[in-house]
Protein backbone atom coordinates (compact mmCIF):
# COMPACT_ATOMS: atom_id res chain seq x y z
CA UNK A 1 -50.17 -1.67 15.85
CA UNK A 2 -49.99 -2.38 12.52
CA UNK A 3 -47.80 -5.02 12.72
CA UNK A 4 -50.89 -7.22 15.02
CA UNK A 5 -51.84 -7.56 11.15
CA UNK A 6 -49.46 -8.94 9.74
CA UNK A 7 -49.01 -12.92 10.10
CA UNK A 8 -45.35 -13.30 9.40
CA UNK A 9 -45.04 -12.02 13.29
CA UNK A 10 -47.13 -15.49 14.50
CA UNK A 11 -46.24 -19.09 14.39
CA UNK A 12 -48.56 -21.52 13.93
CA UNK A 13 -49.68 -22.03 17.25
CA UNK A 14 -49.97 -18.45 18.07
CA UNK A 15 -52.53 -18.36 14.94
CA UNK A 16 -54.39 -21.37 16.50
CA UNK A 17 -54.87 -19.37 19.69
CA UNK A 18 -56.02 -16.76 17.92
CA UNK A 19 -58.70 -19.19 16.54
CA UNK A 20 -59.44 -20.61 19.78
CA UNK A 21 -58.22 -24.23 18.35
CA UNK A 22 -55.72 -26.35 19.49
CA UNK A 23 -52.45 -27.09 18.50
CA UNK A 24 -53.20 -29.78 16.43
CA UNK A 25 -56.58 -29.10 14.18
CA UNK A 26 -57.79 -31.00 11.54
CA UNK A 27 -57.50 -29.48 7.86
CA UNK A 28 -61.88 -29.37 8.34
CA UNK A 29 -61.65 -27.93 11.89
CA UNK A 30 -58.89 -24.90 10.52
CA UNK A 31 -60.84 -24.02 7.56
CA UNK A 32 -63.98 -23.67 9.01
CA UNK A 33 -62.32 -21.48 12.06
CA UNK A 34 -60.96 -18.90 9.79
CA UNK A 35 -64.10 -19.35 7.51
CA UNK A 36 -66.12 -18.13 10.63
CA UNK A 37 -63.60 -15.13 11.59
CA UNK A 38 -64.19 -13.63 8.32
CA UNK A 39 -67.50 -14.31 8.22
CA UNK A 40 -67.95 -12.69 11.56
CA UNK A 41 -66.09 -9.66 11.02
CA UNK A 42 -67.44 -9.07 7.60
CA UNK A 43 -70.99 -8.92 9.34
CA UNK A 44 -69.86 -6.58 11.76
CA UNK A 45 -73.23 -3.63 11.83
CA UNK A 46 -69.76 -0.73 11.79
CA UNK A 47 -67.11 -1.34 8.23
CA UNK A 48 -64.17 0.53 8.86
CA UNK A 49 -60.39 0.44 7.89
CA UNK A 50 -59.74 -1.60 10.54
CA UNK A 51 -62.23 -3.65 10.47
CA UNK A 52 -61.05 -4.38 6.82
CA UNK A 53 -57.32 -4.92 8.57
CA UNK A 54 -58.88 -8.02 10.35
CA UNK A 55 -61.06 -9.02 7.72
CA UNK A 56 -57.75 -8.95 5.79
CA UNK A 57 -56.05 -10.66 8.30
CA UNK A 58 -57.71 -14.28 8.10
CA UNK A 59 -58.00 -13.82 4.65
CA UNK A 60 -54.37 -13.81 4.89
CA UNK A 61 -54.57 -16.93 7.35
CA UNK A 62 -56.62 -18.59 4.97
CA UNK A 63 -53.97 -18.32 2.19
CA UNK A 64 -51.11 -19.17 4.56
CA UNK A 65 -52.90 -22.82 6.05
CA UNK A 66 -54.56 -23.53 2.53
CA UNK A 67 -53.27 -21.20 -0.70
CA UNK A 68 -49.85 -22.11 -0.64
CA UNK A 69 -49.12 -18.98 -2.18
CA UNK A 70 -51.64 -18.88 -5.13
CA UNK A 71 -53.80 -16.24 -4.69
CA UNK A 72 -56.61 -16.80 -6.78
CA UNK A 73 -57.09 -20.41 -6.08
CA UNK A 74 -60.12 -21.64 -7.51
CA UNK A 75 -60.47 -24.03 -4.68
CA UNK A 76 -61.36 -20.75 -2.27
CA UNK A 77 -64.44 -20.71 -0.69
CA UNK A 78 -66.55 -17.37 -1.72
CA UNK A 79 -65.99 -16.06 1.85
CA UNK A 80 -62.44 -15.80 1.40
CA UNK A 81 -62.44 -14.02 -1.80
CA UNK A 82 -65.26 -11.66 -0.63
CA UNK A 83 -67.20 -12.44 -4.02
């Protein structure tokens, strides 16, 4: 189960699926997707472990579309960064 968490396992279209996009989104249409995921299950009424696994999991989305491997990018949306 753990490894449903972890987005080395998905390609890019798998991720899009997951984000009920298709295979081809704009930049805009990606960002505010993942933006909304995160958003969603941060305003979930029950915070849990694995609720912070999903949460966790488009963050990680977010960095892989848009971070290109910077972590604190100072381009992230507050979301993201949970600040």
């Amino acid at each position: 189960m753990e490894d449903w968490y972890n987005i080395k396992n998905y390609n890019n279209e798998e991720l899009y699926n997951i984000l009920d996009l298709n295979n081809n989104p704009t930049d805009r249409e990606l960002e505010a997707s993942i933006i909304q995921k995160i958003k969603q299950s941060r305003s979930l009424p029950v915070q849990n472990a694995s609720i912070q696994k999903i949460v966790e999991f488009f963050v990680s989305v977010y960095d892989r579309f848009f971070s290109e491997g910077e972590s604190e990018d100072p381009e992230r949306p507050a979301i993201v960064t949970g600040k």
